[in-house]
Protein backbone atom coordinates (compact mmCIF):
# COMPACT_ATOMS: atom_id res chain seq x y z
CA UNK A 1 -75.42 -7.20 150.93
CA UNK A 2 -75.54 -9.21 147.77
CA UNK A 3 -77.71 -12.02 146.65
CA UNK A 4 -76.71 -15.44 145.88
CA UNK A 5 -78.73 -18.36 145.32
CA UNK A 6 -79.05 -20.86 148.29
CA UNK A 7 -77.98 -24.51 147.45
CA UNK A 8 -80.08 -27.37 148.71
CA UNK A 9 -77.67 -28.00 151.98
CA UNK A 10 -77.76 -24.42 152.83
CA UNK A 11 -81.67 -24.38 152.30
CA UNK A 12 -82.12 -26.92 154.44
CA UNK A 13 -80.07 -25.64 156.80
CA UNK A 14 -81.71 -22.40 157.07
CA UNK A 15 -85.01 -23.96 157.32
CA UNK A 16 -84.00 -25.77 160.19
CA UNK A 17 -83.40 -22.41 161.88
CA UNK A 18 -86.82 -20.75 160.98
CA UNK A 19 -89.76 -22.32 162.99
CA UNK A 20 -92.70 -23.37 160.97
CA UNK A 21 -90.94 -21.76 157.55
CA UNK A 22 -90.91 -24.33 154.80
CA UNK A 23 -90.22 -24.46 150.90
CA UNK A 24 -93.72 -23.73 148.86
CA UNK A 25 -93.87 -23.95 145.12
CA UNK A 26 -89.99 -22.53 144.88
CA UNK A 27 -90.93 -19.88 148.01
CA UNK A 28 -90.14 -19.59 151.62
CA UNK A 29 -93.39 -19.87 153.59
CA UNK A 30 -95.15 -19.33 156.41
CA UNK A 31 -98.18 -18.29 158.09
CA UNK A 32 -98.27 -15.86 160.71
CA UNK A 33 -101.53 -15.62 163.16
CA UNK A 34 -101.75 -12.84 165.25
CA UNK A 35 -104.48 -11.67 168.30
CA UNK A 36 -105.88 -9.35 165.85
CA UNK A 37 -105.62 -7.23 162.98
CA UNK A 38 -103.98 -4.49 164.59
CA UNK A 39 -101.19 -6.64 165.25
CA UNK A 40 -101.40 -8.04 162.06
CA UNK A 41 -100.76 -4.43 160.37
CA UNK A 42 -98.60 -3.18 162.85
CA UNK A 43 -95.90 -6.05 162.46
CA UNK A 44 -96.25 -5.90 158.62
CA UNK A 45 -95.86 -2.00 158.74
CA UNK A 46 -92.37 -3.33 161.06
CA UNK A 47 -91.38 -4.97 158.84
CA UNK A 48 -91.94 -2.94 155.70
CA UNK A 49 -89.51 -0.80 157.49
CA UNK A 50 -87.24 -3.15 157.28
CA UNK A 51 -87.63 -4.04 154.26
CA UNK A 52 -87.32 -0.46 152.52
CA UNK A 53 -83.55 -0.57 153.91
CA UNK A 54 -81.98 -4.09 152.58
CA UNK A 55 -84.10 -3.55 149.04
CA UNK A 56 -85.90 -6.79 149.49
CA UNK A 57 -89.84 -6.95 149.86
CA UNK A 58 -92.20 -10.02 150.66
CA UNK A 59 -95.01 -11.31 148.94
CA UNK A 60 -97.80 -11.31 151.12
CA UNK A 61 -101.38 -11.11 152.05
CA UNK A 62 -103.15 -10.10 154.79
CA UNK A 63 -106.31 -11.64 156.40
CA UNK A 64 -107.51 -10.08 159.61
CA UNK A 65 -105.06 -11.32 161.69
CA UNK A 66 -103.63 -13.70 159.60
CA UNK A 67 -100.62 -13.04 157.31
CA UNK A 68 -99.08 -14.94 154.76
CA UNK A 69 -95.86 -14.62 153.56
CA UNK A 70 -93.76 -15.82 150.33
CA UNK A 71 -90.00 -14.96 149.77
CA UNK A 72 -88.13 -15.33 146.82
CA UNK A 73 -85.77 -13.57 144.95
CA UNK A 74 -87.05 -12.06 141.63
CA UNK A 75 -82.99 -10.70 140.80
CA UNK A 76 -81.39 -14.09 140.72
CA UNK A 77 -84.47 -15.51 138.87
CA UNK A 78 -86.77 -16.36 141.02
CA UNK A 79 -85.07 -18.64 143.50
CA UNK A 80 -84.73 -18.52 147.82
CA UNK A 81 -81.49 -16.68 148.26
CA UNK A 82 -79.76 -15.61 151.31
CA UNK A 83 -81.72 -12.13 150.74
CA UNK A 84 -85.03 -14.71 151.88
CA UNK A 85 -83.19 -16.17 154.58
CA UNK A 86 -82.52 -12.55 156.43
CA UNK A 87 -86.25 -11.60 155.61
CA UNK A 88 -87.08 -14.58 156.94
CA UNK A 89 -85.12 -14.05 160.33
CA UNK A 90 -86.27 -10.59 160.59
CA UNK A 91 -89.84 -11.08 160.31
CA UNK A 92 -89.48 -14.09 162.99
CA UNK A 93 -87.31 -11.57 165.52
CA UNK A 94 -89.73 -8.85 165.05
CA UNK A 95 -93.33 -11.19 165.38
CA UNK A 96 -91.88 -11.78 168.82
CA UNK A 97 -92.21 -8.70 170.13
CA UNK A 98 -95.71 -7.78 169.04
């Protein structure tokens, strides 16, 4: 799949479609709490998977059980493209089945 840059309607729109993802300095956002650091690492370890086959990583850190992630697209110069958006899905499908 190819990157392209979102525009502010289809940003928004997205956004409305991610719970508790919003727009941080020029990133998609969020924090993600688990029940411990096991299922912390194991859902970031999912999603590495992931993340090896589309060619599109996060930034993120990892505190205990807390995670936080950043998405943005370093090819198209450092904006949230629809590469962010399917990250962005794909973390939210797989944090609901840890």
């Amino acid at each position: 799949m190819s990157g392209y840059k979102l525009n502010e309607v289809e940003l928004q729109n997205a956004i409305s479609n991610l719970p508790g993802w919003t727009v941080k300095e020029g990133k998609l956002h969020k924090e993600y709490k688990f029940s411990s650091f096991a299922e912390a690492m194991g859902w970031m370890v999912s999603v590495a998977i992931y993340t090896e086959k589309i060619g599109h990583h996060p930034i993120w850190l990892n505190i205990y059980n807390l995670v936080q992630v950043d998405l943005m697209t370093y090819d198209l110069g450092n904006v949230i493209s629809n590469l962010d958006v399917e990250l962005a899905n794909k973390m939210e499908e797989l944090s609901r089945s840890v």
